[in-house]
Protein backbone atom coordinates (compact mmCIF):
# COMPACT_ATOMS: atom_id res chain seq x y z
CA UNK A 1 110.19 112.52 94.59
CA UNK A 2 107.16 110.58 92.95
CA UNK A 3 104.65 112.10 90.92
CA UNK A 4 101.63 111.88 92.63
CA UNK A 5 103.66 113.87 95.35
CA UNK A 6 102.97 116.79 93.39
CA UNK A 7 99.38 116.72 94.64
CA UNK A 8 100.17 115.49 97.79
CA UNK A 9 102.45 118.03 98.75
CA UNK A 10 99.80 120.79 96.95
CA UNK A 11 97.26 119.26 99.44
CA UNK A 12 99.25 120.28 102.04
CA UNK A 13 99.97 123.72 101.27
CA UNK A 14 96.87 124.67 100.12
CA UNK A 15 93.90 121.79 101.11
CA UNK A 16 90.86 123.97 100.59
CA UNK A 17 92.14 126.31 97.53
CA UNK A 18 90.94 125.01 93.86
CA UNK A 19 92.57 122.92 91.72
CA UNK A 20 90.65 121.71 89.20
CA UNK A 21 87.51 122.94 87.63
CA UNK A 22 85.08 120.88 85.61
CA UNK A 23 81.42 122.76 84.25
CA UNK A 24 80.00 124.14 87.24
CA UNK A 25 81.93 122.28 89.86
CA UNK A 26 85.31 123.11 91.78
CA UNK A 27 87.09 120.70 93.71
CA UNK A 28 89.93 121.30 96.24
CA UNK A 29 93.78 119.91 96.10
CA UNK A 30 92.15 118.40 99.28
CA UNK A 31 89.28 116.70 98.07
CA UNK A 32 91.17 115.27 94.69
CA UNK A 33 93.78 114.08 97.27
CA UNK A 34 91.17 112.41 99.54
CA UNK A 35 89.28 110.82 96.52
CA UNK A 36 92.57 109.65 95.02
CA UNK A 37 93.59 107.96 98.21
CA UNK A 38 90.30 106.74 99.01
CA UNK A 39 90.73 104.70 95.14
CA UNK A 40 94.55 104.18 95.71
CA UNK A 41 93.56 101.81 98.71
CA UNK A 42 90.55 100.30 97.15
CA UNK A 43 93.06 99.52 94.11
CA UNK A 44 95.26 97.86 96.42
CA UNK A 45 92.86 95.98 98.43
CA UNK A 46 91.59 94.83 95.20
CA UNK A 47 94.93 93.33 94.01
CA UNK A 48 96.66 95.99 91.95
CA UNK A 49 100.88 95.37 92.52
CA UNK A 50 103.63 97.54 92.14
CA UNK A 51 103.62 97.78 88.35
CA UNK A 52 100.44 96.47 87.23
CA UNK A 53 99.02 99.11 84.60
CA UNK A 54 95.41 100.37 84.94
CA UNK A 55 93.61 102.44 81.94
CA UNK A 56 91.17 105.46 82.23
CA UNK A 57 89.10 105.68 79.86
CA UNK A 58 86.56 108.59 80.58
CA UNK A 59 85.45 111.86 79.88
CA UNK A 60 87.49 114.52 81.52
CA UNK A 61 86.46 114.85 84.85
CA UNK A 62 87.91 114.93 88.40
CA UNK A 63 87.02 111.10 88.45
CA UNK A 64 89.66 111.09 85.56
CA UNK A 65 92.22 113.28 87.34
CA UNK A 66 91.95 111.21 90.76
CA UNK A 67 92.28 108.08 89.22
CA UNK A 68 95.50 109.35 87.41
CA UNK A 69 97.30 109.89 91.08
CA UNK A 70 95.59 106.80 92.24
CA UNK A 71 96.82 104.35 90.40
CA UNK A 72 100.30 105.96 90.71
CA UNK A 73 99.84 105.76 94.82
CA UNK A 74 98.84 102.02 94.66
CA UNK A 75 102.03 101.91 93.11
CA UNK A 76 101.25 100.96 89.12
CA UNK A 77 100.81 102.67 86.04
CA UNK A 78 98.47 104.81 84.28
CA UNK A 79 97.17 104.75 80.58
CA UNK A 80 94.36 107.38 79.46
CA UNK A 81 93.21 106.29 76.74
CA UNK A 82 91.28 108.87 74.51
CA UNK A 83 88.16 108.60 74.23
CA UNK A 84 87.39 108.86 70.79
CA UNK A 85 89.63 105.65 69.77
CA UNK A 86 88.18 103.07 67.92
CA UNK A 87 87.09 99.93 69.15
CA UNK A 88 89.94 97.88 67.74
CA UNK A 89 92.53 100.38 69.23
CA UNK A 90 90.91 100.20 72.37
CA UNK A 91 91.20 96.89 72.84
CA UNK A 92 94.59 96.43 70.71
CA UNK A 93 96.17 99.42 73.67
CA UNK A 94 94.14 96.77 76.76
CA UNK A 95 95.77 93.80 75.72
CA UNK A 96 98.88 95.08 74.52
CA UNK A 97 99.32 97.40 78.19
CA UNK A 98 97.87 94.10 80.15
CA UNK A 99 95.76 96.23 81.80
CA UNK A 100 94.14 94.98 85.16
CA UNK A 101 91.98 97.77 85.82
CA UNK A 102 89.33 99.95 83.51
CA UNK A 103 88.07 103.14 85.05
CA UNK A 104 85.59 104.70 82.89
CA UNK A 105 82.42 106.06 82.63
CA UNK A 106 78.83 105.66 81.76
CA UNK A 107 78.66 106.44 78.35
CA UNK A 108 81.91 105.09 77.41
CA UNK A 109 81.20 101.71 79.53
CA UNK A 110 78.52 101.51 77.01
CA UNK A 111 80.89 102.05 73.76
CA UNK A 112 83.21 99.76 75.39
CA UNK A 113 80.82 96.46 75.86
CA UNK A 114 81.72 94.88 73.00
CA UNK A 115 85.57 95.14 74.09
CA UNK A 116 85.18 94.45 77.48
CA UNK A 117 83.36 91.24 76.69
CA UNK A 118 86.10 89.29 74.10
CA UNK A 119 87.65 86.79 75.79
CA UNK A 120 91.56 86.79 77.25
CA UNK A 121 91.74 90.60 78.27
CA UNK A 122 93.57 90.96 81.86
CA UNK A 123 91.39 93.38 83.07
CA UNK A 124 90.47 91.61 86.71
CA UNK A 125 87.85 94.56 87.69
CA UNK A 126 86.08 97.87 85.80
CA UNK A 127 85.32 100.65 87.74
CA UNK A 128 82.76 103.05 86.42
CA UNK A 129 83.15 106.72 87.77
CA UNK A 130 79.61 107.58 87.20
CA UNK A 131 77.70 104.11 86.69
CA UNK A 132 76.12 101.60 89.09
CA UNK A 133 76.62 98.06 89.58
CA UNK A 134 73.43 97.35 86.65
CA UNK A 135 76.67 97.68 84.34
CA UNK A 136 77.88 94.36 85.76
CA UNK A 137 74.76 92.48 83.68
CA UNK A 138 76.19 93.30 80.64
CA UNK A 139 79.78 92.16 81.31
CA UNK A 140 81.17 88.68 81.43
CA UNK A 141 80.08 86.91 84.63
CA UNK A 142 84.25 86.85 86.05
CA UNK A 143 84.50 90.62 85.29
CA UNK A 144 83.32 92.52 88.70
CA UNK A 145 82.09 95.87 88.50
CA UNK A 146 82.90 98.28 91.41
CA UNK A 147 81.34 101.81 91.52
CA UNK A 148 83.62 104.82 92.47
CA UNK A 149 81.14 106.16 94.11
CA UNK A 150 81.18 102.90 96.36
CA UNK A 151 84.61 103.03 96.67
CA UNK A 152 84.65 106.74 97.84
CA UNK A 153 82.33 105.64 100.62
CA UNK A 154 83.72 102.16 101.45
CA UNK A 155 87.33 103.08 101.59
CA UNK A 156 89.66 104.64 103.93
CA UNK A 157 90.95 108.50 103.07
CA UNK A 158 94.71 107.30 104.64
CA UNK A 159 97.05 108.24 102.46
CA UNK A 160 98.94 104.76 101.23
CA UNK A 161 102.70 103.77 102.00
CA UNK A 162 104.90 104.44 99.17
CA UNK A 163 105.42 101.86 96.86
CA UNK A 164 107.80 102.96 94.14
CA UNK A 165 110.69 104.73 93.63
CA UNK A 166 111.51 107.41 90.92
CA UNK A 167 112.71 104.76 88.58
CA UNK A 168 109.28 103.05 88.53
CA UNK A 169 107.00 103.30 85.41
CA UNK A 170 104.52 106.14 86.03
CA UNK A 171 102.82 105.94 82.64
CA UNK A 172 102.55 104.71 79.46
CA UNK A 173 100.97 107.48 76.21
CA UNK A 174 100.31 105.82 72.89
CA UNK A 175 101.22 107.51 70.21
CA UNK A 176 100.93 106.15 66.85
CA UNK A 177 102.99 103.68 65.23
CA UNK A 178 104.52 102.76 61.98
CA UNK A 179 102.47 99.26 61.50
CA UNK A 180 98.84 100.99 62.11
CA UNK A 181 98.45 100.48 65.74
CA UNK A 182 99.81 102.36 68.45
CA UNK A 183 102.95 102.23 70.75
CA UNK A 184 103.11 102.46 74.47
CA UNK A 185 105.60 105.10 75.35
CA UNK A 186 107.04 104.07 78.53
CA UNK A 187 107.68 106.95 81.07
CA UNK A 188 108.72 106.84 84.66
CA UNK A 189 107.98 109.08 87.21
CA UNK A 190 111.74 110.35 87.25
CA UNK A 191 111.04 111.25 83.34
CA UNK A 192 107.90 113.23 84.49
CA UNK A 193 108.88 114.66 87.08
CA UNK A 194 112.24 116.26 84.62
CA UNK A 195 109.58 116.97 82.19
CA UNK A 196 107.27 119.15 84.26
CA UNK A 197 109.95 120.73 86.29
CA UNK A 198 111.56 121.77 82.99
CA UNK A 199 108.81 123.63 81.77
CA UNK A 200 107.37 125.04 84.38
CA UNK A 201 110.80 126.73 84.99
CA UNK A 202 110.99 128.46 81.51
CA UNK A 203 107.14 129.49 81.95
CA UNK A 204 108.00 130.75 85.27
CA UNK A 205 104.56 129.22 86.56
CA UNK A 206 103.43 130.51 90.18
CA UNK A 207 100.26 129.33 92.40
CA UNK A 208 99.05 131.70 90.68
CA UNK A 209 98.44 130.65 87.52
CA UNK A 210 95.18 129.65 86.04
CA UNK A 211 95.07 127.11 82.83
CA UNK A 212 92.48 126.68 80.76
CA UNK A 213 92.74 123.02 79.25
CA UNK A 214 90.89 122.37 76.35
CA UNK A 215 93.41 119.47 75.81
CA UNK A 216 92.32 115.73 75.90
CA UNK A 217 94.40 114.31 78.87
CA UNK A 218 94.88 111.71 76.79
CA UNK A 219 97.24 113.79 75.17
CA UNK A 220 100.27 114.28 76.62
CA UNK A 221 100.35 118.17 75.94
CA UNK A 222 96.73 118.39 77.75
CA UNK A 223 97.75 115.46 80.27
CA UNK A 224 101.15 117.68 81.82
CA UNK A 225 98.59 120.55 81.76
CA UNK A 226 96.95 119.11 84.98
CA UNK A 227 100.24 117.46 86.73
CA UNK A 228 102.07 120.95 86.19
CA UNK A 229 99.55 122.68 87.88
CA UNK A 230 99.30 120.28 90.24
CA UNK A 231 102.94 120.69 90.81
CA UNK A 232 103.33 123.94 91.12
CA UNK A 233 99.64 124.46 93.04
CA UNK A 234 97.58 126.37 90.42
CA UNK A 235 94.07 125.86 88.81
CA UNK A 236 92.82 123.80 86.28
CA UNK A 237 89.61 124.79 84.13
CA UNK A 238 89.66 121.37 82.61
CA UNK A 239 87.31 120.99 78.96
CA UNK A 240 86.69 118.29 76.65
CA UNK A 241 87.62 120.90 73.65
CA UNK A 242 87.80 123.55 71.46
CA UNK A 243 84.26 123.49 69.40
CA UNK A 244 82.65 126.49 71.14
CA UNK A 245 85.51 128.54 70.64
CA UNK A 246 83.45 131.13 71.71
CA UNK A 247 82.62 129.55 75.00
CA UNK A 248 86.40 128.90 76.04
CA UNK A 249 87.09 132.59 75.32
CA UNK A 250 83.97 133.86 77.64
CA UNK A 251 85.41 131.18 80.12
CA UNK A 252 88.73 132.36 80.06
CA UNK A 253 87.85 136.42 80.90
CA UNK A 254 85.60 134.66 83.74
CA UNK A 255 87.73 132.61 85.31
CA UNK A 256 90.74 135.02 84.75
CA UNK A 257 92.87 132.51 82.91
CA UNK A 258 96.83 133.10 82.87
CA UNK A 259 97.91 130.50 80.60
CA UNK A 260 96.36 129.13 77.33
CA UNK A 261 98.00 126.08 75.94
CA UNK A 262 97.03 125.99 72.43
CA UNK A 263 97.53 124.27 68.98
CA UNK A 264 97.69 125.35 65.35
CA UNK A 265 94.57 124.36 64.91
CA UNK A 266 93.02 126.19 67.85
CA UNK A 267 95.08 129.18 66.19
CA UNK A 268 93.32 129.33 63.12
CA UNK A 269 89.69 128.78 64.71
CA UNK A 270 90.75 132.18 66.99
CA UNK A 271 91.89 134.05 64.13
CA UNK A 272 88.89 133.31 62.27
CA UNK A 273 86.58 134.78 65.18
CA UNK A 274 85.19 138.36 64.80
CA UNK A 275 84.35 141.15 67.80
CA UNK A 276 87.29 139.71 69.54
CA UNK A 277 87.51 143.26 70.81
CA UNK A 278 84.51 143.00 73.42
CA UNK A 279 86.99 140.57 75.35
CA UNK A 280 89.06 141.77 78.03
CA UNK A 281 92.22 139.42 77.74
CA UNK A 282 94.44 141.29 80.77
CA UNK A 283 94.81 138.12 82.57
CA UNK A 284 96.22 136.01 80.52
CA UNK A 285 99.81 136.16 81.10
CA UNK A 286 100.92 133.37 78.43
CA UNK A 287 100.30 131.55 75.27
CA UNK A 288 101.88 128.45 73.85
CA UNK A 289 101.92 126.45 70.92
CA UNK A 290 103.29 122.64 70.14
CA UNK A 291 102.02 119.65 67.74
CA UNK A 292 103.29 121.92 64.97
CA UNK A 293 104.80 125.21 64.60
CA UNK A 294 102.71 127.96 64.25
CA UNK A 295 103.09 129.78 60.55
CA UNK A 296 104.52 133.23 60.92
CA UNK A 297 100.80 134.71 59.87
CA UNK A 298 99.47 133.53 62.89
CA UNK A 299 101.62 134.56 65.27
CA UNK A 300 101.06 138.10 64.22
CA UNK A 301 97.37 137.84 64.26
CA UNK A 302 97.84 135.58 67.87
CA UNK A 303 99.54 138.84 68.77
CA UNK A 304 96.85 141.51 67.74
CA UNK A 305 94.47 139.77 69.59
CA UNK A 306 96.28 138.92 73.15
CA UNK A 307 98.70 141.80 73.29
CA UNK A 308 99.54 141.29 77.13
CA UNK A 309 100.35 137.17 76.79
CA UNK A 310 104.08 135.63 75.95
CA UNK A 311 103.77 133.26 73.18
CA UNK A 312 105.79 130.58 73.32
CA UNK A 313 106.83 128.39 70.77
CA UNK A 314 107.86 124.83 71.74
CA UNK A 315 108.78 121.47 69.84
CA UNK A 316 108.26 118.20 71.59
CA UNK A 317 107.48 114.41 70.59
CA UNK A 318 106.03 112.45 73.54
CA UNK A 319 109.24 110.21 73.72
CA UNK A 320 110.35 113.44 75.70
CA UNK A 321 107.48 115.66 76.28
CA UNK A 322 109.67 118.97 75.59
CA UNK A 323 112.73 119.26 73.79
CA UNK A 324 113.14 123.13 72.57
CA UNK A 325 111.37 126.10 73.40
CA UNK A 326 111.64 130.06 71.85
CA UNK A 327 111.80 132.51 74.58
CA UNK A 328 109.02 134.71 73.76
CA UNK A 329 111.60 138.07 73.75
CA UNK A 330 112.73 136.44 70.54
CA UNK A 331 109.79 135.49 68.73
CA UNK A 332 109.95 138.64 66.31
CA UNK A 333 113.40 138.15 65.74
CA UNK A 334 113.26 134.26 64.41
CA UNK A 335 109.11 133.64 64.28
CA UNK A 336 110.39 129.97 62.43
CA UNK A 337 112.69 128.71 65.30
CA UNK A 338 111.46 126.39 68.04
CA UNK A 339 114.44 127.96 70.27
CA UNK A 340 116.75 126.07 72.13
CA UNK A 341 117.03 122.87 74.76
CA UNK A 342 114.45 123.59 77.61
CA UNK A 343 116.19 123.51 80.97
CA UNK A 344 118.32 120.66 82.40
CA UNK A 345 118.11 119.44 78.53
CA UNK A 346 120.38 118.97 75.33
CA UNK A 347 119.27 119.13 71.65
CA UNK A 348 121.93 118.49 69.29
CA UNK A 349 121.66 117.82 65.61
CA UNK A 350 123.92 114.83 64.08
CA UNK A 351 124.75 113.61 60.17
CA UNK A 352 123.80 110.25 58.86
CA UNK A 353 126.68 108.24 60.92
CA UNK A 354 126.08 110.30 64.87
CA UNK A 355 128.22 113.03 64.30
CA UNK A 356 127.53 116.42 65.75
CA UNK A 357 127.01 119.12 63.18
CA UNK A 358 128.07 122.54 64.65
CA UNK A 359 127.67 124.80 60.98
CA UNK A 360 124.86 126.94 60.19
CA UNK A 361 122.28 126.21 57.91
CA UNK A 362 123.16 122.16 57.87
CA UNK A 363 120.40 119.90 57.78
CA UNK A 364 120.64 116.89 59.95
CA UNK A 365 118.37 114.66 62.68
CA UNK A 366 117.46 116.55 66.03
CA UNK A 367 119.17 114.19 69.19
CA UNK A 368 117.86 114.45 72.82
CA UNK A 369 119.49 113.85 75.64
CA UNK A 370 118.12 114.33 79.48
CA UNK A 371 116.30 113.03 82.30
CA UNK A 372 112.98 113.36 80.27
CA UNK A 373 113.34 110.78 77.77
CA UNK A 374 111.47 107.73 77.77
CA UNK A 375 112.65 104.55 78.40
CA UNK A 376 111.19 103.41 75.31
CA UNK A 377 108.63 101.59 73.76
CA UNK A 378 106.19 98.73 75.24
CA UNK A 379 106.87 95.65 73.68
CA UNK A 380 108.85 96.66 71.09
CA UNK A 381 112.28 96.08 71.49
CA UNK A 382 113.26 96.59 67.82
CA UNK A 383 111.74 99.95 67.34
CA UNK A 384 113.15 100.99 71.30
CA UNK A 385 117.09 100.18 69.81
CA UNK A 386 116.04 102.46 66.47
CA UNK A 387 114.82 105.70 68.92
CA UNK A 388 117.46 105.37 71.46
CA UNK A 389 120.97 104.83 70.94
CA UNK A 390 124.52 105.10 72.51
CA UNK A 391 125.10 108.67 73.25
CA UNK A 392 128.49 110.74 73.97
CA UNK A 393 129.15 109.29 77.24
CA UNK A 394 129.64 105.59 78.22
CA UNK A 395 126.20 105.27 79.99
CA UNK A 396 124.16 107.58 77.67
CA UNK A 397 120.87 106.45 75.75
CA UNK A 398 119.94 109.66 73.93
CA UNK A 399 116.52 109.97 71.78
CA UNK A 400 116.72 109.93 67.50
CA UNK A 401 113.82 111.73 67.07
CA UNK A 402 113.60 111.10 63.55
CA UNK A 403 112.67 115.05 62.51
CA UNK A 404 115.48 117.09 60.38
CA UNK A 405 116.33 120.43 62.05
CA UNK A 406 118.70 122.41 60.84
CA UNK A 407 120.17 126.02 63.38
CA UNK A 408 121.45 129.22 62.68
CA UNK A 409 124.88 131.04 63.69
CA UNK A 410 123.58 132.08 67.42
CA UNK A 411 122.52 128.03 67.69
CA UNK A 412 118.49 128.56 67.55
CA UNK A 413 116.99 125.44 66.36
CA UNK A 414 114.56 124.88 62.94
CA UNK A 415 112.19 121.94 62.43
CA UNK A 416 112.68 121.44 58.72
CA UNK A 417 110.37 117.84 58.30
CA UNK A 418 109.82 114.61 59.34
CA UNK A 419 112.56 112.82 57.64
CA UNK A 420 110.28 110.46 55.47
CA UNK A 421 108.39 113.71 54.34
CA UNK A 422 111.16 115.73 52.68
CA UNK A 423 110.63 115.68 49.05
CA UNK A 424 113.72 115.50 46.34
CA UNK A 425 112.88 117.25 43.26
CA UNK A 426 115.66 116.59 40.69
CA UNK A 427 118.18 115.75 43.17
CA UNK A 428 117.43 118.84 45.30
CA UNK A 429 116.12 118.03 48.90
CA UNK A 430 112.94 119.95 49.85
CA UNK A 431 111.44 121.26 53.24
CA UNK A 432 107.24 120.87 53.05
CA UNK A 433 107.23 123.29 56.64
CA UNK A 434 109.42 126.07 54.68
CA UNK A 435 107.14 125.60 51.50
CA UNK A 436 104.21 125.66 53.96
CA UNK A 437 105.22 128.94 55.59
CA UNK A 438 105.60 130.47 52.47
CA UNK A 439 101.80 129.99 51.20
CA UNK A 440 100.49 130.73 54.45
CA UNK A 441 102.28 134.36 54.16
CA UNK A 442 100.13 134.58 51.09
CA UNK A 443 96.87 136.46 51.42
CA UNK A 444 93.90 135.02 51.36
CA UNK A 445 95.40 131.73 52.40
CA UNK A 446 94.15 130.20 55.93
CA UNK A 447 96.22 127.09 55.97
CA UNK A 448 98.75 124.23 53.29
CA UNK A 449 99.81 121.65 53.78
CA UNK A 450 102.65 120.40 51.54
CA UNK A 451 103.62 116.56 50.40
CA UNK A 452 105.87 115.17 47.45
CA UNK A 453 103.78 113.43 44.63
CA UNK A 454 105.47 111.29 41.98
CA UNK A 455 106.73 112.91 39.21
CA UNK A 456 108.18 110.81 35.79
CA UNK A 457 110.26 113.85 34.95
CA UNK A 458 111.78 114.77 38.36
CA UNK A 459 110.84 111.97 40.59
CA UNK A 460 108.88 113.87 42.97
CA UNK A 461 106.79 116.94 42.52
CA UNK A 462 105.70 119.31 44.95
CA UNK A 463 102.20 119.17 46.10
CA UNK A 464 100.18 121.74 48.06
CA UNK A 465 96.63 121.42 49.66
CA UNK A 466 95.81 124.74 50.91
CA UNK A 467 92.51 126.18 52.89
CA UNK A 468 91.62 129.57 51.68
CA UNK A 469 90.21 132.40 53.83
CA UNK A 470 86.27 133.10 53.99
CA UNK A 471 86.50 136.30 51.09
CA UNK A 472 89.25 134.59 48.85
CA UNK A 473 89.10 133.77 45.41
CA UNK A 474 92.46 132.89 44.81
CA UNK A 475 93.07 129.86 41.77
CA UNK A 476 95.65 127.40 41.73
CA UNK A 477 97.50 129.27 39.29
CA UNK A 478 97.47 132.54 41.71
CA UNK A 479 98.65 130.34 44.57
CA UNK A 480 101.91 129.06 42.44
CA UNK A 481 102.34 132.23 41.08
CA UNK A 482 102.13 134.15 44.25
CA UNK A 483 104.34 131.71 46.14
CA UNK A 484 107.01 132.19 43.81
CA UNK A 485 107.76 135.46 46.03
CA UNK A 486 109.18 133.64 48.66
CA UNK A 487 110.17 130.37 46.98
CA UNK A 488 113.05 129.28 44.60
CA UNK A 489 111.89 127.72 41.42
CA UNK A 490 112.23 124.07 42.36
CA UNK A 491 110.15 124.52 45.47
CA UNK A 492 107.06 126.73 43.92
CA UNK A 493 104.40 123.58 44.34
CA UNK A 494 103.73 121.78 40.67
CA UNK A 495 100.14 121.07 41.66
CA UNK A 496 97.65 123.04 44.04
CA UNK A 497 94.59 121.88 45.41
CA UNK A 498 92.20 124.17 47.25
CA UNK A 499 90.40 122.42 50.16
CA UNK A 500 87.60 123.22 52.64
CA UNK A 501 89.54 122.01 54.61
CA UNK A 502 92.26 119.69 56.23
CA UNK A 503 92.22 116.27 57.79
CA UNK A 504 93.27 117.00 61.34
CA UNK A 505 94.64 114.18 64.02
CA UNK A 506 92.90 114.26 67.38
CA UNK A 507 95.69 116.63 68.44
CA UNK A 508 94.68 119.25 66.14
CA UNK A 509 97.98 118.31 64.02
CA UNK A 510 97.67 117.92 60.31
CA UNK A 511 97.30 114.69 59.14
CA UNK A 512 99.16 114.32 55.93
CA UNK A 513 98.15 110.25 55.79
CA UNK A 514 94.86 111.18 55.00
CA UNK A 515 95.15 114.12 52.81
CA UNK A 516 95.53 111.85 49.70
């Protein structure tokens, strides 16, 4: 099976229900699948080979979603890039993919002049989704312009012969990288297709289900959003974000939304809402959470507030897309534990020289192994050989994720840190996500976030930036004090800073880089 099967085959069953909802307008599994055929040809006819890579960067929109299963039926690759990046990114991700086709849109065909003009990008044609051909005066002469809505009317709505075969690159999501610039994360449709399969299985999705995105599909958490549903033949309600929080909660009693995909930082925005109580949440069915665990604090409060929904908590990098999730049934029982492998997946943890660690309580790096991990990084060989490695079988790769995890005796999995964030005070080895937990069980305390500073007497310190709720009037001194309730001595932070708030990545994830 290829990926863009998953619509085709939804087409099939159900041409006229709705799959995807953008604003005011609905559109069919049938009209995204005559729209994405109508561009797969056009692509073809227009030079795109099996492989070539095309970018979207857009808005979301069902131009944005068609393109997506487009390019992957004229046989190449998709990147969507997001469409906040900066200039330099932008065109740093164009020439580094060797893109041959732009899809975007009118207002970011403007942002994008400057990059589409430099000279030596491989981009051989731009197609703007909601633009005319007056973009083409102010583009370099060589650099043709074809409207989609041209294309829509110009090009057959046949579907295309196949052109690729499961091992084929479906995608490539850049994620950040260690020098600055971002890495192409190279993912076949074989490794999305595991991916989406897997999950939907342990969410126990039906045609039934209706997901309100809020995700950037740039993003691979928002971007599996669409293809699961797609998959499995539910609805989308596809926004741009979470900044009317209000909004997306009116929107999701409308539309009678069954799943909510959210992140921590989406959490605290909801539990900082009042009158939640004029909201009838009986439809939604599920909740769940990724980026970053969720502290304990706001599960309970995620709880209060949608009684009827599962929350699941899930762990993930997009070298794999899933890894672990917590069946909901256990969340009271271990609110800290990302769970176990997802379906058709292992998660192991291994010591400094590969070897499996099977006690309780042992700290070591988190290995994946299954059909959903990447194939590795664009372009970067070196880096490739330091994620994936030999695994227990002759003709294994498996993934190093580089996070610590450590389990407990029934084998439920803990993220402990990123291993270049744990912090040694004299000698001892310190966890910033259990220190973290710990301040946000505090009260009056929204959100910390935890990093080592240096320290001449015991090398590191422990520092904590922490957002206070709206009433508090907690001090520094309170917060240390206080935290020494759940904390040994070592680990109660040295230095607290109290913050509006925190720097936050586009995926809603703190961003510890920037907190200094």
């Amino acid at each position: 099976m290829l990926l863009h099967e998953f619509l085709e085959r939804s087409s099939e069953r159900f041409p006229d229900k709705t799959a995807l909802v953008c604003g005011d307008k609905r559109y069919s599994f049938g009209e995204i699948e005559e729209a994405a055929n109508r561009l797969a040809n056009a692509l073809i006819d227009l030079g795109l080979l099996r492989g070539d890579r095309a970018a979207i960067f857009a808005q979301p929109s069902v131009e944005a979603v068609a393109s997506i299963f487009a390019v992957l039926k004229a046989g190449g690759s998709f990147i969507v890039i997001n469409p906040q990046v900066k200039l330099n990114k932008l065109e740093y991700i164009l020439r580094d993919c060797g893109a041959k086709v732009l899809v975007t849109d009118s207002l970011l065909s403007k942002t994008a002049r400057p990059v589409l003009n430099t000279d030596g990008l491989p981009l051989r044609v731009v197609v703007p989704a909601d633009g005319s051909r007056s973009l083409q005066r102010h583009l370099r002469p060589k650099l043709p312009v074809i409207p989609y809505s041209s294309i829509l009317k110009d090009y057959p709505s046949k579907r295309p012969a196949r052109r690729s075969i499961d091992l084929d690159l479906a995608g490539l999501i850049y994620t950040s990288g260690s020098t600055g610039f971002p890495k192409g994360v190279m993912l076949t449709h074989l490794n999305m297709i595991s991916a989406a399969r897997s999950i939907i299985e342990y969410l126990e999705n039906t045609s039934d289900d209706i997901i309100l995105n809020l995700l950037p599909l740039s993003f691979d958490y928002g971007l599996y959003q669409v293809l699961m549903a797609f998959g499995f033949g539910g609805t989308v309600i596809q926004g741009s974000s979470f900044s009317y929080p209000y909004q997306a909660l009116e929107l999701m009693v409308k539309e009678k939304v069954t799943g909510f995909p959210i992140v921590p930082a989406m959490a605290a925005m909801i539990l900082r809402m009042r009158n939640l109580d004029r909201f009838n949440f009986q439809s939604l069915r599920y909740i769940t959470n990724t980026a970053q665990a969720l502290p304990s604090s706001h599960i309970r409060g995620l709880q209060k507030i949608f009684p009827l929904a599962r929350i699941y908590s899930m762990y993930g990098l997009t070298e794999c897309k899933r890894a672990t999730y917590l069946p909901p049934e256990e969340l009271s029982l271990r609110p800290t534990s990302v769970g176990k492998a997802i379906p058709n997946t292992e998660a192991y943890i291994v010591d400094e020289r590969g070897n499996r660690i099977a006690e309780a309580g042992r700290i070591g790096e988190l290995v994946v192994r299954g059909s959903h991990v990447m194939k590795g990084y664009w372009n970067l060989p070196e880096e490739t050989s330091r994620a994936l490695r030999p695994g227990p079988l002759p003709w294994d790769r498996v993934l190093y994720t580089g996070d610590l995890f450590k389990m407990d005796e029934e084998g439920f999995l803990y993220f402990v840190a990123r291993k270049d964030e744990m912090i040694k005070v004299s000698g001892f080895l310190v966890s910033p996500k259990e220190i973290e937990n710990a301040l946000t069980e505090i009260p009056g305390v929204r959100e910390a976030a935890v990093m080592g500073v240096e320290d001449r007497i015991t090398g590191q310190a422990v520092k904590a930036f922490v957002v206070l709720k709206g009433a508090s009037k907690l001090k520094p001194d309170d917060i240390r004090r206080l935290s020494a309730r759940y904390l040994e001595s070592y680990t109660v932070p040295k230095q607290v800073e109290i913050r509006k708030s925190l720097p936050k990545n586009i995926h809603g994830k703190i961003s510890k880089k920037d907190l200094s």
